[in-house]
Protein backbone atom coordinates (compact mmCIF):
# COMPACT_ATOMS: atom_id res chain seq x y z
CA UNK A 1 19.85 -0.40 53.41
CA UNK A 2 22.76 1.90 51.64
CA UNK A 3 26.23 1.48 51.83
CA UNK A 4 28.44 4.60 51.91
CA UNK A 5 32.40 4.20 51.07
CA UNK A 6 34.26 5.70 54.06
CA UNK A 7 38.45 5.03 53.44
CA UNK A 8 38.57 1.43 52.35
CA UNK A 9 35.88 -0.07 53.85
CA UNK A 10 31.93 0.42 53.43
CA UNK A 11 29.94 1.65 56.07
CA UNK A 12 26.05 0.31 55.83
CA UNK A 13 22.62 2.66 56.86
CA UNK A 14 19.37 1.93 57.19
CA UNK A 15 16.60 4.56 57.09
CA UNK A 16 15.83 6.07 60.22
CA UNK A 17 12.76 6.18 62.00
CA UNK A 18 10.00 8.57 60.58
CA UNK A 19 6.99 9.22 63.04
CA UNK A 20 4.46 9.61 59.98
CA UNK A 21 4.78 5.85 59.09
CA UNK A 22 5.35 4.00 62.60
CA UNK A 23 3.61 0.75 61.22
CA UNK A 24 6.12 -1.84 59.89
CA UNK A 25 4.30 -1.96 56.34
CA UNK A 26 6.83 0.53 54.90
CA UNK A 27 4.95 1.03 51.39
CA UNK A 28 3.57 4.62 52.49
CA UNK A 29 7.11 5.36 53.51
CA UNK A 30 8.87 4.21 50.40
CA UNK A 31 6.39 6.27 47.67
CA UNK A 32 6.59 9.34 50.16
CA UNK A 33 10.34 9.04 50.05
CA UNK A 34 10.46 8.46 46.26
CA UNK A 35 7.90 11.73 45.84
CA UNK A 36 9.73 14.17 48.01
CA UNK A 37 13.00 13.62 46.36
CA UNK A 38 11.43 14.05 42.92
CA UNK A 39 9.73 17.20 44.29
CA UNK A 40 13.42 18.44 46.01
CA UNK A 41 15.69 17.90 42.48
CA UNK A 42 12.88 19.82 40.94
CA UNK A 43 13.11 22.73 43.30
CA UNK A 44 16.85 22.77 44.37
CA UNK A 45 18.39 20.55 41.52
CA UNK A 46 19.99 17.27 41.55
CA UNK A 47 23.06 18.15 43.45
CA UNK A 48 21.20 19.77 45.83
CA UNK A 49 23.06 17.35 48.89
CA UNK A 50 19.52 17.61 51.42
CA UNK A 51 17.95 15.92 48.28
CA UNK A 52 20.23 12.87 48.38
CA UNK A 53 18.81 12.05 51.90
CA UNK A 54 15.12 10.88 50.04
CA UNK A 55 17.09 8.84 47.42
CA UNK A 56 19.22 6.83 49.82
CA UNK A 57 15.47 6.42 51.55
CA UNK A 58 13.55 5.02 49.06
CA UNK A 59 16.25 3.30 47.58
CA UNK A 60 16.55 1.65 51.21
CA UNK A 61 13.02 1.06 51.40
CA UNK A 62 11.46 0.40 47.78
CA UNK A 63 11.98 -3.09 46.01
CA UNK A 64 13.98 -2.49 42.83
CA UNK A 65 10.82 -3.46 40.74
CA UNK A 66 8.46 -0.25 42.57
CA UNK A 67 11.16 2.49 41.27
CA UNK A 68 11.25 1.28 37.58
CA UNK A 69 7.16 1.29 37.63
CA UNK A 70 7.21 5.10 39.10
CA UNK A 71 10.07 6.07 36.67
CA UNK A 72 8.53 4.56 33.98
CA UNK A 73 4.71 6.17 35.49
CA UNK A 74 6.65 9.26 35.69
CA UNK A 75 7.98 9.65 32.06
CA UNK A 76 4.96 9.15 30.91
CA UNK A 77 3.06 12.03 32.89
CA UNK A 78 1.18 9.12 34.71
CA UNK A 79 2.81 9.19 38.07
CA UNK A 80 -0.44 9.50 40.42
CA UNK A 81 1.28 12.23 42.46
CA UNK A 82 2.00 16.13 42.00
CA UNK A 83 6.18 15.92 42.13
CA UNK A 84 5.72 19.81 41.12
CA UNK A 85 7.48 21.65 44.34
């Protein structure tokens, strides 16, 4: 779930449905979501705004302890995905 501030009060999303994960294990859905974003900032740059659409996802859908793992996999060139675009 994200939150986005809209005047004074906060306004709370969940990720919408995506057709290439229709199961409710959402594991596939949170490392796709965390790959694609990596692979968008790298082609289009950080505030590339279509980009922030994967981080709000797999910060939705990814337990806190899965992102530090992949950033930590990541800085040390051991991710086990391309996140070249």
């Amino acid at each position: 779930m994200s939150e986005q501030k809209e005047g004074n009060k906060f306004v709370f999303q969940t990720v919408g449905f995506d057709a290439r994960f229709p199961n409710a294990n959402q594991s596939k859905n949170c490392f796709q979501n965390y790959v694609d974003y990596h692979k968008c900032i790298s082609a289009k740059g950080e505030d590339f705004a279509p980009c922030k659409q994967f981080l709000r996802a797999y910060h939705s859908l990814c337990p806190n302890e899965w992102i530090s793992r992949f950033d930590e996999q990541r800085e040390a060139n051991a991710f086990p995905a391309s996140l070249e675009p």
